[in-house]
PDB file of N, CA and C in Angstrom:
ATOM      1  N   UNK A   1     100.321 106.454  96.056  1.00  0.00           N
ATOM      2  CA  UNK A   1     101.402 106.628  97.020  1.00  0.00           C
ATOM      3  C   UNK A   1     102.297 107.805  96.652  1.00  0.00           C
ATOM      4  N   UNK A   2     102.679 107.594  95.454  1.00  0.00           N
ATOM      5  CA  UNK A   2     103.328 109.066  94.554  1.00  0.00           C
ATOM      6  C   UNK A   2     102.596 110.465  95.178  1.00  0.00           C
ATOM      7  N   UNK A   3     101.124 110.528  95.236  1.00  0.00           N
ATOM      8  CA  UNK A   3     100.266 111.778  95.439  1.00  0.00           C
ATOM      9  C   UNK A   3     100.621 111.953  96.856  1.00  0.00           C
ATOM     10  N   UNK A   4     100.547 110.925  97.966  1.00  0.00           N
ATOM     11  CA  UNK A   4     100.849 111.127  99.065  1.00  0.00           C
ATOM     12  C   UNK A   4     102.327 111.934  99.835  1.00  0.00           C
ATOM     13  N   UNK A   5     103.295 111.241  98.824  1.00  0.00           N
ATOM     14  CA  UNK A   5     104.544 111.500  99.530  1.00  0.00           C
ATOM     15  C   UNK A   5     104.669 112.883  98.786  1.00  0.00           C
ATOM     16  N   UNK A   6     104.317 113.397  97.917  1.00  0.00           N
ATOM     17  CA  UNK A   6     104.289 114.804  97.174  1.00  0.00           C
ATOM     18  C   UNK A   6     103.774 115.757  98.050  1.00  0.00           C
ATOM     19  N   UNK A   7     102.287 115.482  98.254  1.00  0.00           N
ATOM     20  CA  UNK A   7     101.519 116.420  99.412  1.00  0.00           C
ATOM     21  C   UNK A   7     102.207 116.322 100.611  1.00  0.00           C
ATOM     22  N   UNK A   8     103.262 115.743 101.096  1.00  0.00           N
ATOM     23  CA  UNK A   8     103.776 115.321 102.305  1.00  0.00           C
ATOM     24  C   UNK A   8     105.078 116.736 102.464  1.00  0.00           C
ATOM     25  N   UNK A   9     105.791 116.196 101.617  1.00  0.00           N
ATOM     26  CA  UNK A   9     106.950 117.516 101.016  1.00  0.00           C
ATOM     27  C   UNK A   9     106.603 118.982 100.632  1.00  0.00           C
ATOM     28  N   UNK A  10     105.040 119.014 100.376  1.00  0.00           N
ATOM     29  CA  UNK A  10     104.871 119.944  99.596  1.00  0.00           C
ATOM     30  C   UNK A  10     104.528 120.719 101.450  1.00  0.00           C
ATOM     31  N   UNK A  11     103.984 120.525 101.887  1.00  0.00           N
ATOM     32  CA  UNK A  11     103.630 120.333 103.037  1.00  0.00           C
ATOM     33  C   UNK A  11     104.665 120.700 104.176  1.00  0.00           C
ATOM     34  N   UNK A  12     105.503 119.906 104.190  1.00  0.00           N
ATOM     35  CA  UNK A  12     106.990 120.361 104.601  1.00  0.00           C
ATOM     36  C   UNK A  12     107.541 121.411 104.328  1.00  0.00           C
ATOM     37  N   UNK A  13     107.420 122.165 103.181  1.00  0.00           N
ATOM     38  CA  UNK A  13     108.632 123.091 102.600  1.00  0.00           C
ATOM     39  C   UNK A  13     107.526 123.731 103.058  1.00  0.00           C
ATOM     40  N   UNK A  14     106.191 124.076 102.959  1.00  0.00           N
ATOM     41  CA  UNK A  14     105.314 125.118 103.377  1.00  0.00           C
ATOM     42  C   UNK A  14     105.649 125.775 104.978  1.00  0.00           C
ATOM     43  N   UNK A  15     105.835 124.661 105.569  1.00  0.00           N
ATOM     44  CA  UNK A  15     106.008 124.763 107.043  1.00  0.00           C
ATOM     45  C   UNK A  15     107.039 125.800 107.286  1.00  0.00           C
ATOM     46  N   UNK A  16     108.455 125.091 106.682  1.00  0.00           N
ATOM     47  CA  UNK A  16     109.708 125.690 106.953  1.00  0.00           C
ATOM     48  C   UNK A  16     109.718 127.176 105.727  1.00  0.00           C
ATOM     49  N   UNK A  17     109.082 127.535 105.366  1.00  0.00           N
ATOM     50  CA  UNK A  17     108.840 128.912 104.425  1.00  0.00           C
ATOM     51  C   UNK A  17     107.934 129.611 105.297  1.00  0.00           C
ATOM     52  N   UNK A  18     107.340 128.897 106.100  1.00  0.00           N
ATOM     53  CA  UNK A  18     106.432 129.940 107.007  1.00  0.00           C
ATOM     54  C   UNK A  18     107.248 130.517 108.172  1.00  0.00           C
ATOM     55  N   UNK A  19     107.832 129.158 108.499  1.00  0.00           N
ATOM     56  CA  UNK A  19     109.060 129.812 109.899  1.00  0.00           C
ATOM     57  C   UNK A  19     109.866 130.550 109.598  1.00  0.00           C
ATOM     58  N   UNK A  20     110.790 130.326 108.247  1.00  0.00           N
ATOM     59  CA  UNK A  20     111.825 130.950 107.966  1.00  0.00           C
ATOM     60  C   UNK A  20     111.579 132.637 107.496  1.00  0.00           C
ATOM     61  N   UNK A  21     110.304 132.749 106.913  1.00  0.00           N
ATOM     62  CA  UNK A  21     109.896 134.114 106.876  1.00  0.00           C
ATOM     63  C   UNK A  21     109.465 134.883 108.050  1.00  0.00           C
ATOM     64  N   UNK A  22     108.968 134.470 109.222  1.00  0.00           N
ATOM     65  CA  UNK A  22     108.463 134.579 110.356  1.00  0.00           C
ATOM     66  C   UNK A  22     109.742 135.333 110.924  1.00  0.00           C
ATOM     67  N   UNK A  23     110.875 134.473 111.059  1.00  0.00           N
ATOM     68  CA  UNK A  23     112.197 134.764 111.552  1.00  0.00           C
ATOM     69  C   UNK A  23     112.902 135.866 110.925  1.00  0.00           C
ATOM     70  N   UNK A  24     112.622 135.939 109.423  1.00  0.00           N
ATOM     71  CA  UNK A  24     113.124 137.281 108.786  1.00  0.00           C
ATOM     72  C   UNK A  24     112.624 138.526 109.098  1.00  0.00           C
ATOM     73  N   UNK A  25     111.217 138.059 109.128  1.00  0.00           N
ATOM     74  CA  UNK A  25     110.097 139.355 109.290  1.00  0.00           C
ATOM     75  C   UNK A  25     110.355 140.047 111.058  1.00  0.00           C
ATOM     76  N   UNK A  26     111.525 139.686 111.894  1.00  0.00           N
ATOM     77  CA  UNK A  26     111.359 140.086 113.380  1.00  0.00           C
ATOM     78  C   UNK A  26     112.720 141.306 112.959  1.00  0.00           C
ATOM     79  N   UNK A  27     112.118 142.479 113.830  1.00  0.00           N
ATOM     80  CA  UNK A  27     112.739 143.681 113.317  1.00  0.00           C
ATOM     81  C   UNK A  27     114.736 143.448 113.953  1.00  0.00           C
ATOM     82  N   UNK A  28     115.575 144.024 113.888  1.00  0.00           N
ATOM     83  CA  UNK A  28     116.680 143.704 113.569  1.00  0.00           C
ATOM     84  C   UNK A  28     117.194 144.016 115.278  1.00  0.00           C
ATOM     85  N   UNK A  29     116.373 144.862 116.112  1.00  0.00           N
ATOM     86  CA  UNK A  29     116.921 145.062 117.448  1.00  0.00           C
ATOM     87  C   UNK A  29     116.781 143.869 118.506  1.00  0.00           C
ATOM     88  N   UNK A  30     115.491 143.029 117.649  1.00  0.00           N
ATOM     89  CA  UNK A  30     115.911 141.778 118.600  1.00  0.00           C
ATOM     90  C   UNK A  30     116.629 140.940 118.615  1.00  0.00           C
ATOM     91  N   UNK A  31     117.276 140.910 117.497  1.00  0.00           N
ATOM     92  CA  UNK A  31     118.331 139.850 117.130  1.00  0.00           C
ATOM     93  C   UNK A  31     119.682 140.587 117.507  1.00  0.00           C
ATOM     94  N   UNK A  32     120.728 139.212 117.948  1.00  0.00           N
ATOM     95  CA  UNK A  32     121.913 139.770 118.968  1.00  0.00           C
ATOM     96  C   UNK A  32     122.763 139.318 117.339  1.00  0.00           C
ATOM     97  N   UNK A  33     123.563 140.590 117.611  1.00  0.00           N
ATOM     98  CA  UNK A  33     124.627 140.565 116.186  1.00  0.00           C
ATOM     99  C   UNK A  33     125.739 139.730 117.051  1.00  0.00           C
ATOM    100  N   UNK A  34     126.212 138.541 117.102  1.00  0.00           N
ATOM    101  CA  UNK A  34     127.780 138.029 117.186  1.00  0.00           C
ATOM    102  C   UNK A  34     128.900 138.135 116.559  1.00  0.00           C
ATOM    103  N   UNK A  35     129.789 138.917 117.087  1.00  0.00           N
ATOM    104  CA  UNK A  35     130.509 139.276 116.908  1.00  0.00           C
ATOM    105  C   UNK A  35     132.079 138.008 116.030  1.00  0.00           C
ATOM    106  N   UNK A  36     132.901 138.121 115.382  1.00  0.00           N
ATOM    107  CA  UNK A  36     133.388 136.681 115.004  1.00  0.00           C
ATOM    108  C   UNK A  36     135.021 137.067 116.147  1.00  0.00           C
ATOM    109  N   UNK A  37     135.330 136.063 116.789  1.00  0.00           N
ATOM    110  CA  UNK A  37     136.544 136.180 117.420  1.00  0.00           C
ATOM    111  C   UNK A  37     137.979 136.591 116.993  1.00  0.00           C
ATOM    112  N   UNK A  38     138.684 137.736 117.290  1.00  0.00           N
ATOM    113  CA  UNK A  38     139.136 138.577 116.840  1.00  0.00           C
ATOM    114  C   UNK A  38     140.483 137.553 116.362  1.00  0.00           C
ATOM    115  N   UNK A  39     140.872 137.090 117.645  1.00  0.00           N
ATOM    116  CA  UNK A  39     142.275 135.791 117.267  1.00  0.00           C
ATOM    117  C   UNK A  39     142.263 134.839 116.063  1.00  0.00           C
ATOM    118  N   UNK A  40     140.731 134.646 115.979  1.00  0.00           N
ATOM    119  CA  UNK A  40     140.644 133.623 114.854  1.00  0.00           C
ATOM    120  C   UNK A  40     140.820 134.309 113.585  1.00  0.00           C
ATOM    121  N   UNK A  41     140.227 135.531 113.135  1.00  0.00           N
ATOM    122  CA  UNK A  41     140.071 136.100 111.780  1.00  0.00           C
ATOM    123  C   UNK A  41     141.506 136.543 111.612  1.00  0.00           C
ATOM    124  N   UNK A  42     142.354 137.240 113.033  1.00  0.00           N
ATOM    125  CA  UNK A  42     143.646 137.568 112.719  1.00  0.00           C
ATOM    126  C   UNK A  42     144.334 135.856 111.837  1.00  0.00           C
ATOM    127  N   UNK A  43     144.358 134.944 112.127  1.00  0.00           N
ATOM    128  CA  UNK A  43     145.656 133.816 112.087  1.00  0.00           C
ATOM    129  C   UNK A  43     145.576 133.265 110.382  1.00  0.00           C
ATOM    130  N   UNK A  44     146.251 132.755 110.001  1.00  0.00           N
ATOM    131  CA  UNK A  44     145.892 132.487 108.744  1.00  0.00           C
ATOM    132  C   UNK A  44     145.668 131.091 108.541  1.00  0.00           C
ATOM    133  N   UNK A  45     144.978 130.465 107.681  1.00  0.00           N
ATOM    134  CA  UNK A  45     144.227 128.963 108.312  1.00  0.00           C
ATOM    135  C   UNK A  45     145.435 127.704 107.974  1.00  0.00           C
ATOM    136  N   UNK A  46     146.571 128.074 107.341  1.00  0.00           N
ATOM    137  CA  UNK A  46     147.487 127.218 106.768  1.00  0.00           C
ATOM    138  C   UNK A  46     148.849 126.874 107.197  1.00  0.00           C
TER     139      UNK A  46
END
Protein backbone atom coordinates (compact mmCIF):
# COMPACT_ATOMS: atom_id res chain seq x y z
CA UNK A 1 0.00 0.00 0.00
CA UNK A 2 3.13 2.24 0.96
CA UNK A 3 4.42 1.46 -2.95
CA UNK A 4 1.05 2.50 -4.17
CA UNK A 5 0.39 5.79 -2.51
CA UNK A 6 4.23 6.77 -3.40
CA UNK A 7 3.75 5.98 -7.20
CA UNK A 8 0.48 7.93 -6.78
CA UNK A 9 2.36 11.34 -5.58
CA UNK A 10 5.19 10.62 -7.50
CA UNK A 11 2.83 10.70 -10.32
CA UNK A 12 1.13 13.81 -9.23
CA UNK A 13 4.09 16.10 -8.86
CA UNK A 14 5.10 14.72 -12.44
CA UNK A 15 1.86 16.02 -13.80
CA UNK A 16 1.96 19.47 -12.18
CA UNK A 17 5.98 19.87 -13.28
CA UNK A 18 4.84 19.14 -16.70
CA UNK A 19 2.08 21.91 -16.66
CA UNK A 20 3.92 24.26 -14.70
CA UNK A 21 6.89 24.14 -17.16
CA UNK A 22 4.57 24.12 -20.16
CA UNK A 23 3.20 27.52 -18.75
CA UNK A 24 6.76 28.92 -18.25
CA UNK A 25 7.97 27.74 -21.55
CA UNK A 26 4.94 30.18 -23.47
CA UNK A 27 6.89 33.21 -24.83
CA UNK A 28 6.16 36.45 -22.69
CA UNK A 29 3.81 38.36 -25.48
CA UNK A 30 1.11 36.07 -24.68
CA UNK A 31 0.84 36.60 -21.31
CA UNK A 32 -1.17 39.90 -20.18
CA UNK A 33 1.15 41.81 -17.59
CA UNK A 34 -1.55 43.23 -14.75
CA UNK A 35 -0.98 46.02 -13.78
CA UNK A 36 -1.35 46.45 -9.50
CA UNK A 37 -4.02 49.33 -8.67
CA UNK A 38 -2.51 52.55 -8.31
CA UNK A 39 -4.90 53.68 -5.03
CA UNK A 40 -4.00 50.59 -3.35
CA UNK A 41 -0.02 50.69 -3.53
CA UNK A 42 -0.41 54.59 -2.86
CA UNK A 43 -2.36 54.02 0.94
CA UNK A 44 -0.48 52.65 3.69
CA UNK A 45 -1.95 49.30 5.11
CA UNK A 46 -2.17 50.59 8.90
Amino acid sequence: MLGLGLATTVGILNSLWYELRAVRAQPSERIEHLEAPRDAAAKPLL
